[in-house]
Structures are given as C-alpha cells and as structure tokens.
C-alpha atoms as a PDB file:
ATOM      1  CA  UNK A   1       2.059  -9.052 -13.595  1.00  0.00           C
ATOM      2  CA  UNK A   2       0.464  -8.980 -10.465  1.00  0.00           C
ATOM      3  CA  UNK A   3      -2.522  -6.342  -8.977  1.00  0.00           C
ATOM      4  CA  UNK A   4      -0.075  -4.234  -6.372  1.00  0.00           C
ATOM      5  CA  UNK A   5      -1.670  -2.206  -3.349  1.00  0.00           C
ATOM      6  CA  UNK A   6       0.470  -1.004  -0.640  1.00  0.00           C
ATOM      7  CA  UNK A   7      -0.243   0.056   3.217  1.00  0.00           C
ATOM      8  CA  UNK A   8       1.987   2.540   4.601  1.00  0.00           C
ATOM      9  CA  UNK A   9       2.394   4.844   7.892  1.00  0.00           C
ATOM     10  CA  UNK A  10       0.442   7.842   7.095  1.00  0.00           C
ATOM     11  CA  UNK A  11       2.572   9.771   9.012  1.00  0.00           C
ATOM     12  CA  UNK A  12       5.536   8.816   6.684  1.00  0.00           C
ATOM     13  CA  UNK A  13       4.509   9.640   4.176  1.00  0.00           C
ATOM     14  CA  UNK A  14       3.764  12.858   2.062  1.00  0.00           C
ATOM     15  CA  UNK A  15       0.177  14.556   2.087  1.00  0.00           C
ATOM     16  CA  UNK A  16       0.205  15.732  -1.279  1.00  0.00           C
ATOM     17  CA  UNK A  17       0.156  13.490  -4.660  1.00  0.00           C
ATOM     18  CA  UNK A  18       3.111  14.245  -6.118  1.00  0.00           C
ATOM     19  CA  UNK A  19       5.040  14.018  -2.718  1.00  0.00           C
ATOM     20  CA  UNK A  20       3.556  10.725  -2.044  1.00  0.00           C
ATOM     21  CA  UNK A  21       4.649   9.529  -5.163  1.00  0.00           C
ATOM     22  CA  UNK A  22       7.969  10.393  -4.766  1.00  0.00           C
ATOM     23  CA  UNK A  23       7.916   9.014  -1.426  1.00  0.00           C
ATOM     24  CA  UNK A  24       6.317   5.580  -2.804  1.00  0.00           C
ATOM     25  CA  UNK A  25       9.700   5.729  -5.721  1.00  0.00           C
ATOM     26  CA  UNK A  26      12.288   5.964  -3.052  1.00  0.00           C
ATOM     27  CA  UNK A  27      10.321   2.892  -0.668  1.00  0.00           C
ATOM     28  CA  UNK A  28      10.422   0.619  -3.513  1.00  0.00           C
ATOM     29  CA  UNK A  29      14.216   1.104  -4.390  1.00  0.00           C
ATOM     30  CA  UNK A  30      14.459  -1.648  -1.917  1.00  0.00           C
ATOM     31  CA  UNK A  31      17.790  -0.269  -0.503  1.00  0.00           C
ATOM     32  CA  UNK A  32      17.112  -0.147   3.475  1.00  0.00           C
ATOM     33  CA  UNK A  33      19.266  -2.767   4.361  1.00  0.00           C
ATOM     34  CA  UNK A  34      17.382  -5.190   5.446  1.00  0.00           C
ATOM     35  CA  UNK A  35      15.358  -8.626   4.023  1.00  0.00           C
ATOM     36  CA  UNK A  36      11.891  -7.930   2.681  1.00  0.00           C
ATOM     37  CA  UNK A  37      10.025 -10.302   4.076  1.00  0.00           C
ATOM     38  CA  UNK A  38      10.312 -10.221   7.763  1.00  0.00           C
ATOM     39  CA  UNK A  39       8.131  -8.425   9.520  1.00  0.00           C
ATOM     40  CA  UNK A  40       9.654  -7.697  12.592  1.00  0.00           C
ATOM     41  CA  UNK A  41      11.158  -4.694  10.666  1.00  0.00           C
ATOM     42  CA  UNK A  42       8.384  -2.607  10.369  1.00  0.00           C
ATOM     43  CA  UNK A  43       5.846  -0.424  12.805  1.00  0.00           C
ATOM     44  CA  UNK A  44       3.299  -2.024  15.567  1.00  0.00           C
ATOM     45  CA  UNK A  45       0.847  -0.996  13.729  1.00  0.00           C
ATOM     46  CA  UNK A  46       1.938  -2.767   9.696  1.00  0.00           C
ATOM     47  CA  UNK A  47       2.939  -5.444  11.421  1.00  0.00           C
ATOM     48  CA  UNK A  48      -0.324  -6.326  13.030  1.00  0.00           C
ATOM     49  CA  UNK A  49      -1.853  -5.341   9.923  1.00  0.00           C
ATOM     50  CA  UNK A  50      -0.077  -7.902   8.156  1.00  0.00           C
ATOM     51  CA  UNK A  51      -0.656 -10.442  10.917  1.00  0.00           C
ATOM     52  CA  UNK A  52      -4.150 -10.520  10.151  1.00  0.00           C
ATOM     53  CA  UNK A  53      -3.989 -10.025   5.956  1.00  0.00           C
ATOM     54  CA  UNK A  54      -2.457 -13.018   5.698  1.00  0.00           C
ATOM     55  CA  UNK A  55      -5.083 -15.329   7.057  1.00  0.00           C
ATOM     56  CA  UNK A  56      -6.728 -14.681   4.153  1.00  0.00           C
ATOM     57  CA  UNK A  57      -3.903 -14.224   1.728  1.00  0.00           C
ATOM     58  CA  UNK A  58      -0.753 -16.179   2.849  1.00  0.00           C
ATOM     59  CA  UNK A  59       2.687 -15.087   2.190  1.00  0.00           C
ATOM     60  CA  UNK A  60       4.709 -16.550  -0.676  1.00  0.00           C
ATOM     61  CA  UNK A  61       7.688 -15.929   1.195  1.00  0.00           C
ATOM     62  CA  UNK A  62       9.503 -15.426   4.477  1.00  0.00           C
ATOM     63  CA  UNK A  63       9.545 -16.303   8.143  1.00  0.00           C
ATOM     64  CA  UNK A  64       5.783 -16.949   8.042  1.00  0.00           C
ATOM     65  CA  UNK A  65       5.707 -18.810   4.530  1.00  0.00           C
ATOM     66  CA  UNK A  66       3.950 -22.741   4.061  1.00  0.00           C
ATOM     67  CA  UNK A  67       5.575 -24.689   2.558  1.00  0.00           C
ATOM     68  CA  UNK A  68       3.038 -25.649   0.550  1.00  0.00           C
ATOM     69  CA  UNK A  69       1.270 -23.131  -1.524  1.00  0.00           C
ATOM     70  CA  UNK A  70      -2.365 -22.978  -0.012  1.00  0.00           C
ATOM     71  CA  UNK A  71      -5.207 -25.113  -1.917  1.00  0.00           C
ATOM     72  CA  UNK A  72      -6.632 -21.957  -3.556  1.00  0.00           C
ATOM     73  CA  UNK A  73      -3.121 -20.756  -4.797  1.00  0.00           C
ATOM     74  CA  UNK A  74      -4.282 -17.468  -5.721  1.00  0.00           C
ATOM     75  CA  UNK A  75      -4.703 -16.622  -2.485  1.00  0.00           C
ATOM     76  CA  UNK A  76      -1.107 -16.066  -1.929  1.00  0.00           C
ATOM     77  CA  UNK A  77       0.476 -13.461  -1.510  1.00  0.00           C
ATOM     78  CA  UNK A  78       3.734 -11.519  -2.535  1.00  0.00           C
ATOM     79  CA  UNK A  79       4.503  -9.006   0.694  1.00  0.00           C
ATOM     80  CA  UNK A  80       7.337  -6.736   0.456  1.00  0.00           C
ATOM     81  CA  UNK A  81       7.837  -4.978   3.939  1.00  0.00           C
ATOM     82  CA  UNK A  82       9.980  -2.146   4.802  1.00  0.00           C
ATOM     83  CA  UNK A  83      10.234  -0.027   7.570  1.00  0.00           C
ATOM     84  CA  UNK A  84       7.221   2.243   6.750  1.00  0.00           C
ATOM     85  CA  UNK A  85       5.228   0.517   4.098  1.00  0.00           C
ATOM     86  CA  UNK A  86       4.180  -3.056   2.832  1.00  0.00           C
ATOM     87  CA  UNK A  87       4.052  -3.680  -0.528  1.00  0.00           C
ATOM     88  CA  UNK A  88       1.469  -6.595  -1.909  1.00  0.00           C
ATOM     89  CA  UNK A  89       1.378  -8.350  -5.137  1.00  0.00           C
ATOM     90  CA  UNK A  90      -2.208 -10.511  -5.042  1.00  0.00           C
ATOM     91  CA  UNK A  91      -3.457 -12.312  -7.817  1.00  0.00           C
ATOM     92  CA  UNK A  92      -5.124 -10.884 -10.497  1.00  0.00           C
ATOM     93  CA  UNK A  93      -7.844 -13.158  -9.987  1.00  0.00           C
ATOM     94  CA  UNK A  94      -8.405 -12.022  -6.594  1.00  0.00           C
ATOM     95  CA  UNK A  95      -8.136  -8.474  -7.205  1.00  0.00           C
ATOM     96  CA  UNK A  96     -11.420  -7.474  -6.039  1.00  0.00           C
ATOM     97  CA  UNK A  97     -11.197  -9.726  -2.351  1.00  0.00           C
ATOM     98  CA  UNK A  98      -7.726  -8.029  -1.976  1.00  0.00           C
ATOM     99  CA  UNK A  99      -8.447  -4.646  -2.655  1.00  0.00           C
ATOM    100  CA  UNK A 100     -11.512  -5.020   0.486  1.00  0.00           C
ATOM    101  CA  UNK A 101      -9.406  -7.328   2.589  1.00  0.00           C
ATOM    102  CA  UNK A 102      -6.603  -4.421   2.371  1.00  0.00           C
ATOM    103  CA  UNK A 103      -8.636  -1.718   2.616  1.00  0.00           C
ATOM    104  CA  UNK A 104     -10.794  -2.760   5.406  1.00  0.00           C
ATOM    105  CA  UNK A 105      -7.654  -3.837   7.675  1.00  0.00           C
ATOM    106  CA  UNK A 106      -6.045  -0.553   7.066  1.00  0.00           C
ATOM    107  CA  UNK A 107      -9.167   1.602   7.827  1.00  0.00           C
ATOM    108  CA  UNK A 108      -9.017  -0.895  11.346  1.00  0.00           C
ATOM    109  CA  UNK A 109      -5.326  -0.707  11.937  1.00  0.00           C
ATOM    110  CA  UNK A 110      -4.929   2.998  11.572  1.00  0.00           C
ATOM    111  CA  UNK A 111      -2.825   2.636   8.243  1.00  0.00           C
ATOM    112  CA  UNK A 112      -2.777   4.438   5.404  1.00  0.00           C
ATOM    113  CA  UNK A 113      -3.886   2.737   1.875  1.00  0.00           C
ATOM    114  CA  UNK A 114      -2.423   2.786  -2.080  1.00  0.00           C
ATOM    115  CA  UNK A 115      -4.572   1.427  -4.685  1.00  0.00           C
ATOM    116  CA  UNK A 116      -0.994   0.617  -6.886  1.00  0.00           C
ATOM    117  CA  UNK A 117      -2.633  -0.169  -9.492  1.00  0.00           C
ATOM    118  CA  UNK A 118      -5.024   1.633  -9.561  1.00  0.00           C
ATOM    119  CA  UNK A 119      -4.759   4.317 -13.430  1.00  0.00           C
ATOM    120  CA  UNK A 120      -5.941   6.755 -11.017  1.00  0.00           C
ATOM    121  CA  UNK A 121      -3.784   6.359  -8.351  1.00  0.00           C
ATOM    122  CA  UNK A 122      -5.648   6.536  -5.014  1.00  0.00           C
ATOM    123  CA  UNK A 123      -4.433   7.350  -1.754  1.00  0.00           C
ATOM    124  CA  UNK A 124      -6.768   7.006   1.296  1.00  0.00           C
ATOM    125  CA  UNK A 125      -5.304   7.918   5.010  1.00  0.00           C
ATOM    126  CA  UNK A 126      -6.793   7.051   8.408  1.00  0.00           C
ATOM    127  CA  UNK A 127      -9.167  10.110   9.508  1.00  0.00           C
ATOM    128  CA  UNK A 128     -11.600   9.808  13.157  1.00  0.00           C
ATOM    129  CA  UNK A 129     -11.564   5.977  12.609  1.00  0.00           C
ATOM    130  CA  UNK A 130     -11.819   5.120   8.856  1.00  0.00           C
ATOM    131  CA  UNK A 131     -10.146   6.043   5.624  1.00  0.00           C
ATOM    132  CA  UNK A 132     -10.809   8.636   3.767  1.00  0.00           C
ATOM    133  CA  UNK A 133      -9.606   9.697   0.056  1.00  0.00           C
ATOM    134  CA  UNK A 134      -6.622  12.368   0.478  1.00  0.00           C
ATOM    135  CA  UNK A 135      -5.644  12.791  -2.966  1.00  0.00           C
ATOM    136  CA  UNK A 136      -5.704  10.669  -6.577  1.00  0.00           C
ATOM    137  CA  UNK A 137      -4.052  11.360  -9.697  1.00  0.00           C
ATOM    138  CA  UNK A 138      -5.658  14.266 -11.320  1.00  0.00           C
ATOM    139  CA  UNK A 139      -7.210  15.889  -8.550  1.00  0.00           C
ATOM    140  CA  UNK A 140      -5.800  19.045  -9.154  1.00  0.00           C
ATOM    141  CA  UNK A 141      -8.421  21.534 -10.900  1.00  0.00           C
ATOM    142  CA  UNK A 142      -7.794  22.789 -14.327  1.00  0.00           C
ATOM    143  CA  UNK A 143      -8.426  26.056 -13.716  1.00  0.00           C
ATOM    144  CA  UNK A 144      -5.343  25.195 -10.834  1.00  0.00           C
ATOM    145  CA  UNK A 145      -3.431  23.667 -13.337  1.00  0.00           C
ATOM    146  CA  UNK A 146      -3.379  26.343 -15.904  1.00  0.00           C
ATOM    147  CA  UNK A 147      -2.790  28.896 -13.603  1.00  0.00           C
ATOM    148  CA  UNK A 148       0.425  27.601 -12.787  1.00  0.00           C
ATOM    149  CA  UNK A 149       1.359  27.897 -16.344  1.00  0.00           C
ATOM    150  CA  UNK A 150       0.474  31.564 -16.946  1.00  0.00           C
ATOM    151  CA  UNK A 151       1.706  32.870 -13.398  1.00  0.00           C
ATOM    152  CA  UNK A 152       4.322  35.654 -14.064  1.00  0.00           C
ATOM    153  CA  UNK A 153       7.099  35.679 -11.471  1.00  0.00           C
END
C-alpha cells in the first residue's frame, strides 16, 4: 500500500466534492489510450510540475526512469499520468516530505491538489497564486444535510 496524492487541472475537474470524486473514479479507470508513464501526454503545466517533483522523488517507471533505484529507495516514486491528472504513489515512509513537495509545486505550477489518502479527502485548487481548500469530505453542514432529507417535492 502506498500514500497516493494526485495533481490535476483544476479546470478539469469538478468544483464540488462529490463531482470531483466522480471525476477522480473515471481518471483512474486507466482507459485513455495511452501509456501511463510518459509525460508528454499531459498539460504544460503537469508536465512541468512533474519535471521538477521528481528531483526529489524519482520515477519508478517510464521514459525518465534510472535504472537503478536511487540510494534512498523510498524516494521513488510511482507516477501515473493521464491527460488531466497525475497520480503518485510515495512511500509511506516519506509521506510527510511528499505531501509538502506536492503541495508546494502545485500551489507554484498553478495545479490543483488531492490529498488521496487523506480519510478526509481534501481538495485544494490554485486561487490569486496559492492553493486554497475548495471542498473535503464532510463539508457539507448538517443542518444542509438533513434538509435534503425532509424537503417535500
């Protein structure tokens, strides 16, 4: 099991939690016709993005793999890029480092960010510069919530 985060196109994608998730189901089907790992098949702006992540965390596979594993092995990294998105699998041990490192380069790349594995599910989008927290599992009120259930048609 590996700690997942994900950087996306905000504009891809949906703005509202259940959307997104939706959206995030269908990316990670896998089906787009293309190989995974190359990152010539995604945006400017993911593919810069992922230009400078792996300096720090190299990819396991693909055009830009080593051969050899890196001498801190944990540092690399299982990218899955698609057309709209990258998908990461870091170690767990470096959870912390990749969760910054990926942050961080999305907030300066103009990307939006997925905390995967995250339990509460957090999706930050570019805003004026930085990233800011658009939605999260749960952030629906419960006075929202209940609402819903009781609303006569």
């Amino acid at each position: 099991m590996s700690y997942d985060l994900m950087v996306f196109e905000a504009e891809a994608a949906p703005k509202d939690h259940y959307g997104f998730l939706q959206w995030c189901a269908e990316q990670t089907k896998w089906n787009e016709g293309h190989s995974y790992d190359d990152p010539s098949v995604t945006t400017a702006r993911l593919r810069v993005w992922f230009l400078e992540a792996i300096q720090l965390f190299p990819p396991l596979n693909g055009v830009l793999a080593e051969r050899e594993l890196p001498k801190d092995e944990a540092t690399a990294a299982d990218y899955s890029i698609g057309t709209q998105m990258i998908y990461i699998g870091f170690a767990w041990s470096k959870a912390e480092l990749a969760y910054q490192t990926t942050l961080d380069l999305a907030a300066k790349h103009g990307v939006g960010f997925f905390d995967v594995s995250s339990a509460d599910e957090e999706v930050w989008l570019p805003t004026g510069g930085r990233l800011m927290l658009a939605h999260q599992r749960g952030t629906t009120s419960l006075v929202k919530r209940v609402g819903k259930l009781f609303r006569r048609n």
